[in-house]
C-alpha atoms as a PDB file:
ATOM      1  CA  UNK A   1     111.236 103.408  97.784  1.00  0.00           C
ATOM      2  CA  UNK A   2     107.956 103.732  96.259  1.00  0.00           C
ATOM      3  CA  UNK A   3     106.275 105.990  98.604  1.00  0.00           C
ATOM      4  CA  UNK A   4     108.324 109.145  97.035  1.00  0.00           C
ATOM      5  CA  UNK A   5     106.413 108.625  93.612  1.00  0.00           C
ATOM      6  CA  UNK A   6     103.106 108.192  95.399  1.00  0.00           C
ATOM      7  CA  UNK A   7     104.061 111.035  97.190  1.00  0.00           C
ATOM      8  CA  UNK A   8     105.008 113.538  94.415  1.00  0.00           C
ATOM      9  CA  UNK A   9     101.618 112.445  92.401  1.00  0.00           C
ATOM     10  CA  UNK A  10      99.670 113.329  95.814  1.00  0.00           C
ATOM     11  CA  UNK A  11     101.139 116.350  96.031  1.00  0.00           C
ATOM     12  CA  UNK A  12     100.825 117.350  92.060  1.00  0.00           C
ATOM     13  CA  UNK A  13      97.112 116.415  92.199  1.00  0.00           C
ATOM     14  CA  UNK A  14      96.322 119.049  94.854  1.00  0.00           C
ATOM     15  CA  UNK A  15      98.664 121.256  94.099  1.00  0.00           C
ATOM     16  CA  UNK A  16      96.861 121.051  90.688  1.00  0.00           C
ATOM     17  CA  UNK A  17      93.576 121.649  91.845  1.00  0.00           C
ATOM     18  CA  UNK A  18      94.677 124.342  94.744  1.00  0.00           C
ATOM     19  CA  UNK A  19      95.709 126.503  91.745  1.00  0.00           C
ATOM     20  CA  UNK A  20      92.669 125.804  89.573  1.00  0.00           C
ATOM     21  CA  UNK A  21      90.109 126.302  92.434  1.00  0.00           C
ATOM     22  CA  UNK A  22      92.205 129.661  93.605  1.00  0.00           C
ATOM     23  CA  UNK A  23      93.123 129.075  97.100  1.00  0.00           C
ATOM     24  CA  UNK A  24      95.593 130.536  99.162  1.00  0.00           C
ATOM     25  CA  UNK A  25      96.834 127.401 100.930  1.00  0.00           C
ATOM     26  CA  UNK A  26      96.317 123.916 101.794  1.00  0.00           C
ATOM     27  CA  UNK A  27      96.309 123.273 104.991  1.00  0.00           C
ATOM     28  CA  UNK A  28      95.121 119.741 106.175  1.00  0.00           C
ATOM     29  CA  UNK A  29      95.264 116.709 104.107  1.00  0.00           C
ATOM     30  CA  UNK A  30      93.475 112.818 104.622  1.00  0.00           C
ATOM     31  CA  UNK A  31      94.847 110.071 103.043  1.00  0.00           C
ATOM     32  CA  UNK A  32      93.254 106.293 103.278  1.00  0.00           C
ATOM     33  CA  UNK A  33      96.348 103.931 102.791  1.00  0.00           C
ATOM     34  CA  UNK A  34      95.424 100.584 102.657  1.00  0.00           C
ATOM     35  CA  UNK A  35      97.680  97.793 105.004  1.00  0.00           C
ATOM     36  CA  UNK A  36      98.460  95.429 101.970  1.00  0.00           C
ATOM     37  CA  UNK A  37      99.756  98.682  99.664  1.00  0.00           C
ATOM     38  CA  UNK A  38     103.095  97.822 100.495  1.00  0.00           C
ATOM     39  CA  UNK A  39     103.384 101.696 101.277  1.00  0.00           C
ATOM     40  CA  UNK A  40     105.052 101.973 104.551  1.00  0.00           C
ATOM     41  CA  UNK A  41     104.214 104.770 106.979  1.00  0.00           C
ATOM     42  CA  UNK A  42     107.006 106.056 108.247  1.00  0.00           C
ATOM     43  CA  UNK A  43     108.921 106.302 105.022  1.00  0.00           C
ATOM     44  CA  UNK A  44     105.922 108.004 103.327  1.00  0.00           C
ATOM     45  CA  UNK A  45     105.496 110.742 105.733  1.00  0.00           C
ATOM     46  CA  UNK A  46     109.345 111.350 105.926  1.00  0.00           C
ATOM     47  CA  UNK A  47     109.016 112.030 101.921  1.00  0.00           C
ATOM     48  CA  UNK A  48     105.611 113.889 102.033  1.00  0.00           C
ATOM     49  CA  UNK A  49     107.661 116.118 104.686  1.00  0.00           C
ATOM     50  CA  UNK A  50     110.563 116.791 102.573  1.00  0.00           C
ATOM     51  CA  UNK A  51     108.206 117.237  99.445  1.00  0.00           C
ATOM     52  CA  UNK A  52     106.235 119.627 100.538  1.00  0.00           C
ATOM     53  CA  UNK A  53     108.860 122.181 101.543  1.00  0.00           C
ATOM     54  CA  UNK A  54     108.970 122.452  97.547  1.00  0.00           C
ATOM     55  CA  UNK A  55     104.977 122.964  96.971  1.00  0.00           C
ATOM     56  CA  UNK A  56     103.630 126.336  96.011  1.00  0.00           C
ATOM     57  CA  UNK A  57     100.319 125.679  98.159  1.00  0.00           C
ATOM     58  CA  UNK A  58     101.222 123.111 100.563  1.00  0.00           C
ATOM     59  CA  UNK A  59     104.158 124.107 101.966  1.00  0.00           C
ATOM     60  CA  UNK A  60     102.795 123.771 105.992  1.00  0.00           C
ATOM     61  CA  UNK A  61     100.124 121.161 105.359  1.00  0.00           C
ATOM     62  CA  UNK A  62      99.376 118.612 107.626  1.00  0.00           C
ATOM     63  CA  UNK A  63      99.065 115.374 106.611  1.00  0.00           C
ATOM     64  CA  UNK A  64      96.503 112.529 108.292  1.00  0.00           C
ATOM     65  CA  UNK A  65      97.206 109.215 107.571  1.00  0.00           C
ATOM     66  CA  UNK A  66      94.450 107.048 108.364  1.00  0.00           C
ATOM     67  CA  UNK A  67      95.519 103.241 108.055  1.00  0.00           C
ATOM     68  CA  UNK A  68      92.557 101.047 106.110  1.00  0.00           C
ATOM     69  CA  UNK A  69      92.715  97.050 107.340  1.00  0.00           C
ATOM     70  CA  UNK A  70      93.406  94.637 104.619  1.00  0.00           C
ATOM     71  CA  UNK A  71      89.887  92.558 104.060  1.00  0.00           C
ATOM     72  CA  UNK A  72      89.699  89.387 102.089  1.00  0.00           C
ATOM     73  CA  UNK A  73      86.553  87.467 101.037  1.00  0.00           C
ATOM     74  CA  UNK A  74      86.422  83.546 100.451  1.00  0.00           C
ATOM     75  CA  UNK A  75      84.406  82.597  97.558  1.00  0.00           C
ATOM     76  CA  UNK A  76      83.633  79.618  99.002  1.00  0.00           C
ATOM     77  CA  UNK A  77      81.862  79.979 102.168  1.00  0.00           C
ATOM     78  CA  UNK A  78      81.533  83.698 101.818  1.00  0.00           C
ATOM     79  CA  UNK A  79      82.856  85.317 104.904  1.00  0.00           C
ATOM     80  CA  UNK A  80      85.722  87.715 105.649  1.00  0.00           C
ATOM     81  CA  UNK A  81      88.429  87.649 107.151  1.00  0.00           C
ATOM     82  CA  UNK A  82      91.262  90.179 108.078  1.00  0.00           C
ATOM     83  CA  UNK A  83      94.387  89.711 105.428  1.00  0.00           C
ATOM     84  CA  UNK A  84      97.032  90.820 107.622  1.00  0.00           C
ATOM     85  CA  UNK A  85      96.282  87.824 110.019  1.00  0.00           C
ATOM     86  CA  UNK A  86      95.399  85.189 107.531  1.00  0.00           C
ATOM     87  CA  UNK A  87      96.919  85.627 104.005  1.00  0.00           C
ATOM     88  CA  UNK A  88      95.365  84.091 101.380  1.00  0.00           C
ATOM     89  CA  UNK A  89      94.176  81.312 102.794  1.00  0.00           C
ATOM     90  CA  UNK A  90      90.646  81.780 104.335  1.00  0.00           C
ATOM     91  CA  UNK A  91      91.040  80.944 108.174  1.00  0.00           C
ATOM     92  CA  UNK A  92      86.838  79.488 108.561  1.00  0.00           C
ATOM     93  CA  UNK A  93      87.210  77.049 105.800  1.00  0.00           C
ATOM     94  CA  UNK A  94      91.053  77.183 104.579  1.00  0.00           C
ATOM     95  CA  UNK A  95      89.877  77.303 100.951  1.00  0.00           C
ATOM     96  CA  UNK A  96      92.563  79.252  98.528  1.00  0.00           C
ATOM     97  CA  UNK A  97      89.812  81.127  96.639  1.00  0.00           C
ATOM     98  CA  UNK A  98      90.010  84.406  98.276  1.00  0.00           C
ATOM     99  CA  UNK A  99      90.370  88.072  96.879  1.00  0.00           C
ATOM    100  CA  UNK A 100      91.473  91.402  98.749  1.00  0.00           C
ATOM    101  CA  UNK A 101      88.257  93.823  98.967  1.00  0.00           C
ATOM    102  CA  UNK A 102      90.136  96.774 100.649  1.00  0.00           C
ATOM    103  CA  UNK A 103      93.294  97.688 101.995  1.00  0.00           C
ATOM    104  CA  UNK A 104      95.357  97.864  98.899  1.00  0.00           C
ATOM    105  CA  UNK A 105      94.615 101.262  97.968  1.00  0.00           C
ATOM    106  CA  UNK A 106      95.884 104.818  98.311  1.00  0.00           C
ATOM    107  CA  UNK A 107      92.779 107.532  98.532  1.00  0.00           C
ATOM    108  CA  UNK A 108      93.027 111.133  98.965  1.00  0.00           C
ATOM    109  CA  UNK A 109      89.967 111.275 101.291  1.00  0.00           C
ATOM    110  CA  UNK A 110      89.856 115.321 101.933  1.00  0.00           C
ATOM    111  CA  UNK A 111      91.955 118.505 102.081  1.00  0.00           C
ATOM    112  CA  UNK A 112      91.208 121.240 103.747  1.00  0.00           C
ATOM    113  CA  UNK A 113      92.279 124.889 102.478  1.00  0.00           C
ATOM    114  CA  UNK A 114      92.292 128.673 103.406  1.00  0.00           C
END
């Protein structure tokens, strides 16, 4: 279960700059998860619930989880296509040179604080 170590390093980096930048809480934060992370949802937000009970600045912050589509480009007649559906294998021209262009990543997008 990966999603406790993304979680923990999440948490640290805020927690990190909550303390730096003074404030008295955190209150709200945004995360962009990609589909193709391989993070999955429900087990993430379980462990960001149970991890922040432990934060010095986070302890009753809510957490938006805003899902980010898995894109793929073909190299070969240069359209896109949505990864999830598809795979590798480009669905206009079935050519195997594709590459992911989002949807793999984990972003902290915002926080809000008090």
């Amino acid at each position: 279960m990966h999603e406790l170590g993304i979680v923990v390093h999440v948490i640290n980096q805020i927690e990190k700059l909550a303390k730096e930048n003074k404030v008295n809480k955190v209150v709200e934060l945004t995360l962009e998860v990609g589909e193709v992370s391989g993070v999955v949802k429900e087990y993430f937000i379980d462990a960001f619930n149970w991890a922040i009970k432990k934060t010095e600045y986070m302890k009753e912050c809510k957490l938006v989880y805003i899902t980010i589509q898995g894109i793929s480009y073909c190299e070969d007649c240069k359209q896109t296509y949505p990864t999830t559906e598809y795979g590798k294998e480009c669905p206009h021209c079935h050519s195997g040179h594709t590459y992911l262009v989002t949807g793999s990543d984990v972003v902290i997008k915002n926080f809000k604080v008090e």
